[in-house]
PDB file of N, CA and C in Angstrom:
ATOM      1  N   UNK A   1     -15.033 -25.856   3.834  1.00  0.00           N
ATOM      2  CA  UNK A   1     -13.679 -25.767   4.319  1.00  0.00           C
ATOM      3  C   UNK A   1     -12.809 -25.141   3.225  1.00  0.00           C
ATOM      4  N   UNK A   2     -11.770 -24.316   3.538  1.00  0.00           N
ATOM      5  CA  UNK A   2     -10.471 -23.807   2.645  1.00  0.00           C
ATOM      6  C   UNK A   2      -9.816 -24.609   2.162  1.00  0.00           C
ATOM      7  N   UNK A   3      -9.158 -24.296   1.181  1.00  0.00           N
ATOM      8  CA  UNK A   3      -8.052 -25.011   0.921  1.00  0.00           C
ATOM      9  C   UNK A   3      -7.411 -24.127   0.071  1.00  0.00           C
ATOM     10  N   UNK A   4      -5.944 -24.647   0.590  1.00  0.00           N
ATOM     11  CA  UNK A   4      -4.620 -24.010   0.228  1.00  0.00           C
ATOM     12  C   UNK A   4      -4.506 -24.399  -1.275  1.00  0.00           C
ATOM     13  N   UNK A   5      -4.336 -23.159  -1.691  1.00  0.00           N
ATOM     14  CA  UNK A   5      -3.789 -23.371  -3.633  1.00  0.00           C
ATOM     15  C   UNK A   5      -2.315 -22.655  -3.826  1.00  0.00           C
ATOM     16  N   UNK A   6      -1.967 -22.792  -4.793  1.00  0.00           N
ATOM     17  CA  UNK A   6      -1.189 -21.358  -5.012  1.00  0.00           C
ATOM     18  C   UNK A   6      -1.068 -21.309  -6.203  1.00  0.00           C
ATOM     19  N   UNK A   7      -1.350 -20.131  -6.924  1.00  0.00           N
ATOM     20  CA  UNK A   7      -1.307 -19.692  -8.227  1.00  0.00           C
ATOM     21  C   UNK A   7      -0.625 -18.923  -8.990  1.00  0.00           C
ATOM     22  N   UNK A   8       0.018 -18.430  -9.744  1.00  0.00           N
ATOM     23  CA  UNK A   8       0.695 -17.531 -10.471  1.00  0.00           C
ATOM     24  C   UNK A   8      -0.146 -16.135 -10.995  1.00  0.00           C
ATOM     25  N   UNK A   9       0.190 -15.114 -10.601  1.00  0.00           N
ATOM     26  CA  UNK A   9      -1.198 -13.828 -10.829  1.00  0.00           C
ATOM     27  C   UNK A   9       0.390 -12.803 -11.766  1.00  0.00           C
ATOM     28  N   UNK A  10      -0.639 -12.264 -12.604  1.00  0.00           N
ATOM     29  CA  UNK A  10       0.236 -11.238 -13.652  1.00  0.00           C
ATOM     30  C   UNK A  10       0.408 -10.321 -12.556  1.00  0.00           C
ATOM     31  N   UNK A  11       1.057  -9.120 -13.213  1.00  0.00           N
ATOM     32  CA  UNK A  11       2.025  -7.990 -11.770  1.00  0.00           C
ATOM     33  C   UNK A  11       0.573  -6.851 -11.925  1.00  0.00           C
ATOM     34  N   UNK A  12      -0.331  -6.710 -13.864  1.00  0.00           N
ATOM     35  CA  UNK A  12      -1.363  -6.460 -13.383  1.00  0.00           C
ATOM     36  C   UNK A  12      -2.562  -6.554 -12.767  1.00  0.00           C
ATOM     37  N   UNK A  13      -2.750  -7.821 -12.709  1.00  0.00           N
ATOM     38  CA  UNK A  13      -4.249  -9.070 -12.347  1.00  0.00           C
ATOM     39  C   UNK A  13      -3.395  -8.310 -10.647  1.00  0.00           C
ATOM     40  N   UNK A  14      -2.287  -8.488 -10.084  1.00  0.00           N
ATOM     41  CA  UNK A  14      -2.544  -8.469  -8.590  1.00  0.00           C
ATOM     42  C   UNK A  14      -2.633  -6.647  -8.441  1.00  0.00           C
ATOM     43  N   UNK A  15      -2.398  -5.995  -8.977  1.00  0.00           N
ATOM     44  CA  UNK A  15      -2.481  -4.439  -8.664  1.00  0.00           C
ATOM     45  C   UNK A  15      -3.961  -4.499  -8.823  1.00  0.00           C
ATOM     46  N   UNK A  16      -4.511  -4.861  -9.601  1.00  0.00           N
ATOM     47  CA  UNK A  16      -6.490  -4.756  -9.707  1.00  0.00           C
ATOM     48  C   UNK A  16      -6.619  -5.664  -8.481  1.00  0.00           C
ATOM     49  N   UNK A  17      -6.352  -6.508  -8.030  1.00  0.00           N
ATOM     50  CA  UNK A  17      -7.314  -7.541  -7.244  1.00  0.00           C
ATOM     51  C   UNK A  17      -6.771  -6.576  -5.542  1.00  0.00           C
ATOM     52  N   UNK A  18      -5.530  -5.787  -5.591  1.00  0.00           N
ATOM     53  CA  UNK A  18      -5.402  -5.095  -4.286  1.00  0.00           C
ATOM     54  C   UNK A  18      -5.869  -3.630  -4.152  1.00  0.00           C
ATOM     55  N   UNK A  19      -6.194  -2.850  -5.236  1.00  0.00           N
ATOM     56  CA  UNK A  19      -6.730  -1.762  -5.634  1.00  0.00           C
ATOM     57  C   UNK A  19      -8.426  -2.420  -5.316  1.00  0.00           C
ATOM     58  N   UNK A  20      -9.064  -3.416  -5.387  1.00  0.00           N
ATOM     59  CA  UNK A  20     -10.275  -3.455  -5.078  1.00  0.00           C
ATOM     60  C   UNK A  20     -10.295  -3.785  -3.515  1.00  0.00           C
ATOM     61  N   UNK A  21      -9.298  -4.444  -2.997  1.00  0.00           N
ATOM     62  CA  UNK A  21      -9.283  -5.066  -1.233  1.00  0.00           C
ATOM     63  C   UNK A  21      -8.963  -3.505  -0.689  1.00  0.00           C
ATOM     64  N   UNK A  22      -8.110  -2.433  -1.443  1.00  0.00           N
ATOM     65  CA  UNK A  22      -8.330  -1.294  -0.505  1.00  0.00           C
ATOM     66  C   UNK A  22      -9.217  -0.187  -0.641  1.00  0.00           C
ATOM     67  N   UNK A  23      -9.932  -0.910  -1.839  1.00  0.00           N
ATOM     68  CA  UNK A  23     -11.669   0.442  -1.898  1.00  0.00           C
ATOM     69  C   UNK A  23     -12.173  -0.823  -0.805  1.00  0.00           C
ATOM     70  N   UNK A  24     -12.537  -2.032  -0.529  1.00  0.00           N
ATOM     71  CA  UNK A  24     -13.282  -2.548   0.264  1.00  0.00           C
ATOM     72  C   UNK A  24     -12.656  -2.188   2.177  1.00  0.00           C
ATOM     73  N   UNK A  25     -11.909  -2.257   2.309  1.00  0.00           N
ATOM     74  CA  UNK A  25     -11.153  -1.813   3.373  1.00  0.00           C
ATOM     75  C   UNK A  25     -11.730  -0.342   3.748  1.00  0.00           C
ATOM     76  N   UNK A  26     -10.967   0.487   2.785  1.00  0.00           N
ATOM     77  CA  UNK A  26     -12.088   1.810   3.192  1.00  0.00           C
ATOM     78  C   UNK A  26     -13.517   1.783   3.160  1.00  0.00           C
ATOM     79  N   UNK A  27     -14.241   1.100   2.344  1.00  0.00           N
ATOM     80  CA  UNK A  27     -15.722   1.488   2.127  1.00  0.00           C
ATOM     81  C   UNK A  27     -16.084   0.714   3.801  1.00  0.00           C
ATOM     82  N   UNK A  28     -15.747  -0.246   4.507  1.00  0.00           N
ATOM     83  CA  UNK A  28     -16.196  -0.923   5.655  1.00  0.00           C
ATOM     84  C   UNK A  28     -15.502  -0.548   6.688  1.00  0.00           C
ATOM     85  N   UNK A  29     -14.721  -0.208   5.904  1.00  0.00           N
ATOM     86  CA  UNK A  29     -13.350   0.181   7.651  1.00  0.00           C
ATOM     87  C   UNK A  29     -13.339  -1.060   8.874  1.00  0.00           C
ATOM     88  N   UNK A  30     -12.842  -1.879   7.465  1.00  0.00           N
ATOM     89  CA  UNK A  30     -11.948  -3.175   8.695  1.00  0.00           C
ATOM     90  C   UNK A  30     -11.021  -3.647   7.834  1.00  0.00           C
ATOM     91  N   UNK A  31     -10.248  -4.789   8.280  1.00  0.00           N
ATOM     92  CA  UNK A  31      -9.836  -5.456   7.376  1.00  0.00           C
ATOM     93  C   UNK A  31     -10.229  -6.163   6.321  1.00  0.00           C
ATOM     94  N   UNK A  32      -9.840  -6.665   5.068  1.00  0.00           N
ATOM     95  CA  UNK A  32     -10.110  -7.467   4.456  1.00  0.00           C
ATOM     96  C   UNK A  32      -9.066  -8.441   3.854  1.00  0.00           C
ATOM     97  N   UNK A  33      -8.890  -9.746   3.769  1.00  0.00           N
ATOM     98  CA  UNK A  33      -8.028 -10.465   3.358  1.00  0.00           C
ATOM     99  C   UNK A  33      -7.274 -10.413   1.435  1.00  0.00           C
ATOM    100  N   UNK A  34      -6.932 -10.612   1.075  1.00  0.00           N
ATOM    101  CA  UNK A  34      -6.031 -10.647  -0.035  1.00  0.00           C
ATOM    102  C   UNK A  34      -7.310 -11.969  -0.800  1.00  0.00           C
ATOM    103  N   UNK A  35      -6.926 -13.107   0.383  1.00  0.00           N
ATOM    104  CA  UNK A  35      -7.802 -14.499  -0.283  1.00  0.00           C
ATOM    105  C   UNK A  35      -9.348 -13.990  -0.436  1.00  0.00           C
ATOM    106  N   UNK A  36      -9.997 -13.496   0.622  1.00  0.00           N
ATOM    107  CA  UNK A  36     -11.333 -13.347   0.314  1.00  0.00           C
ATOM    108  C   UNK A  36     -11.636 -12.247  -0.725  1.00  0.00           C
ATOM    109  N   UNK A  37     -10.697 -11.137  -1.229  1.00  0.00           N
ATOM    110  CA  UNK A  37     -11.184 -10.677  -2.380  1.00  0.00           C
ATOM    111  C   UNK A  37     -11.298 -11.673  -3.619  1.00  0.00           C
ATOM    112  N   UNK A  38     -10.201 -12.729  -3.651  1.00  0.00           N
ATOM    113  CA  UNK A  38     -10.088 -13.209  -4.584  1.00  0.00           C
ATOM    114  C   UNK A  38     -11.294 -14.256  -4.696  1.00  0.00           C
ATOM    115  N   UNK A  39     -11.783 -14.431  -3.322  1.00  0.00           N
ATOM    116  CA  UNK A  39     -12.776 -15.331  -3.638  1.00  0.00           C
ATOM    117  C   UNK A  39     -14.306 -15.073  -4.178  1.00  0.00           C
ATOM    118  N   UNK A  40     -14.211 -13.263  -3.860  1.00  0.00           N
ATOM    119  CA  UNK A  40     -15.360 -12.770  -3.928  1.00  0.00           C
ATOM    120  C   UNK A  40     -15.347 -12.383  -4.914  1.00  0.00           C
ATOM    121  N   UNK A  41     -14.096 -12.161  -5.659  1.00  0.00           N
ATOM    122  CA  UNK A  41     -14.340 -11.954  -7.639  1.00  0.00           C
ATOM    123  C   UNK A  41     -14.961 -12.714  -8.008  1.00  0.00           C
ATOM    124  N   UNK A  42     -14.271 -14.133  -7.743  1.00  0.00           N
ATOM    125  CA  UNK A  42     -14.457 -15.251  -8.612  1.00  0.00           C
ATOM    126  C   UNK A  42     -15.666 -15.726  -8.527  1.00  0.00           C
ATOM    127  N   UNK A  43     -16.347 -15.808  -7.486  1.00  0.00           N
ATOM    128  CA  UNK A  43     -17.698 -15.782  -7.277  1.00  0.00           C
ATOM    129  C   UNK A  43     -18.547 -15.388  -8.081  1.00  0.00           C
ATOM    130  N   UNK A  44     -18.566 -14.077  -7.838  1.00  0.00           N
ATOM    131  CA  UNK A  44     -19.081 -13.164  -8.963  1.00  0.00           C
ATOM    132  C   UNK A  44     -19.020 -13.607 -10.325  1.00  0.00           C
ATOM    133  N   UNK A  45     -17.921 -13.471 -10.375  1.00  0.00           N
ATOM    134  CA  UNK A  45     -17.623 -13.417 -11.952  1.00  0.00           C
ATOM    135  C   UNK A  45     -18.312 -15.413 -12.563  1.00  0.00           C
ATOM    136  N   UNK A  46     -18.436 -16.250 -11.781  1.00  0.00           N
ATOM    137  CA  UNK A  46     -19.141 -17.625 -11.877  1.00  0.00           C
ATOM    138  C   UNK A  46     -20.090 -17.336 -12.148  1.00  0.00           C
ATOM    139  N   UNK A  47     -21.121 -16.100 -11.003  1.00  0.00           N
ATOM    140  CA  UNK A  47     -22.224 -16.430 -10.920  1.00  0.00           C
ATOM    141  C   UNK A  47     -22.918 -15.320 -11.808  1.00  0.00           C
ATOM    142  N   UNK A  48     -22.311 -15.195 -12.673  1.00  0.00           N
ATOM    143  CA  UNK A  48     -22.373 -14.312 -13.877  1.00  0.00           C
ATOM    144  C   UNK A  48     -22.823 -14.926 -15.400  1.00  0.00           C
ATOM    145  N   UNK A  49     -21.684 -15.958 -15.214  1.00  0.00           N
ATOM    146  CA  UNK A  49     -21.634 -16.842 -16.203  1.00  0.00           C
ATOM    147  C   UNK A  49     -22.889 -18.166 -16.575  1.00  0.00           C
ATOM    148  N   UNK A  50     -23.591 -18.242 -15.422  1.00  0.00           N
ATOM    149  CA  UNK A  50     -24.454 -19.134 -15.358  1.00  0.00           C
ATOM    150  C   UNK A  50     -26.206 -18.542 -15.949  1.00  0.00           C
TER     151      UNK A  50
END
């Protein structure tokens, strides 16, 4: 299940995290959410670390 956060993002952290939701947007040609990029960094970037 989701859950609602809300966080504080620098003015550059959100120009990178929407510059990647609109290469993903074009590369699939649909939508993509704002939240699920962010979830799919962070993911990554976890399952990196391990």
């Amino acid at each position: 299940m989701a859950k609602r956060i809300t966080i504080m993002l620098d003015d550059e952290l959100d120009k990178k995290i929407r510059l990647a939701q609109s290469k993903i947007i074009l590369e699939e040609n649909k939508s993509v959410s704002f939240s699920h990029v962010v979830n799919s960094l962070l993911e990554k970037q976890i399952a990196k670390k391990k």
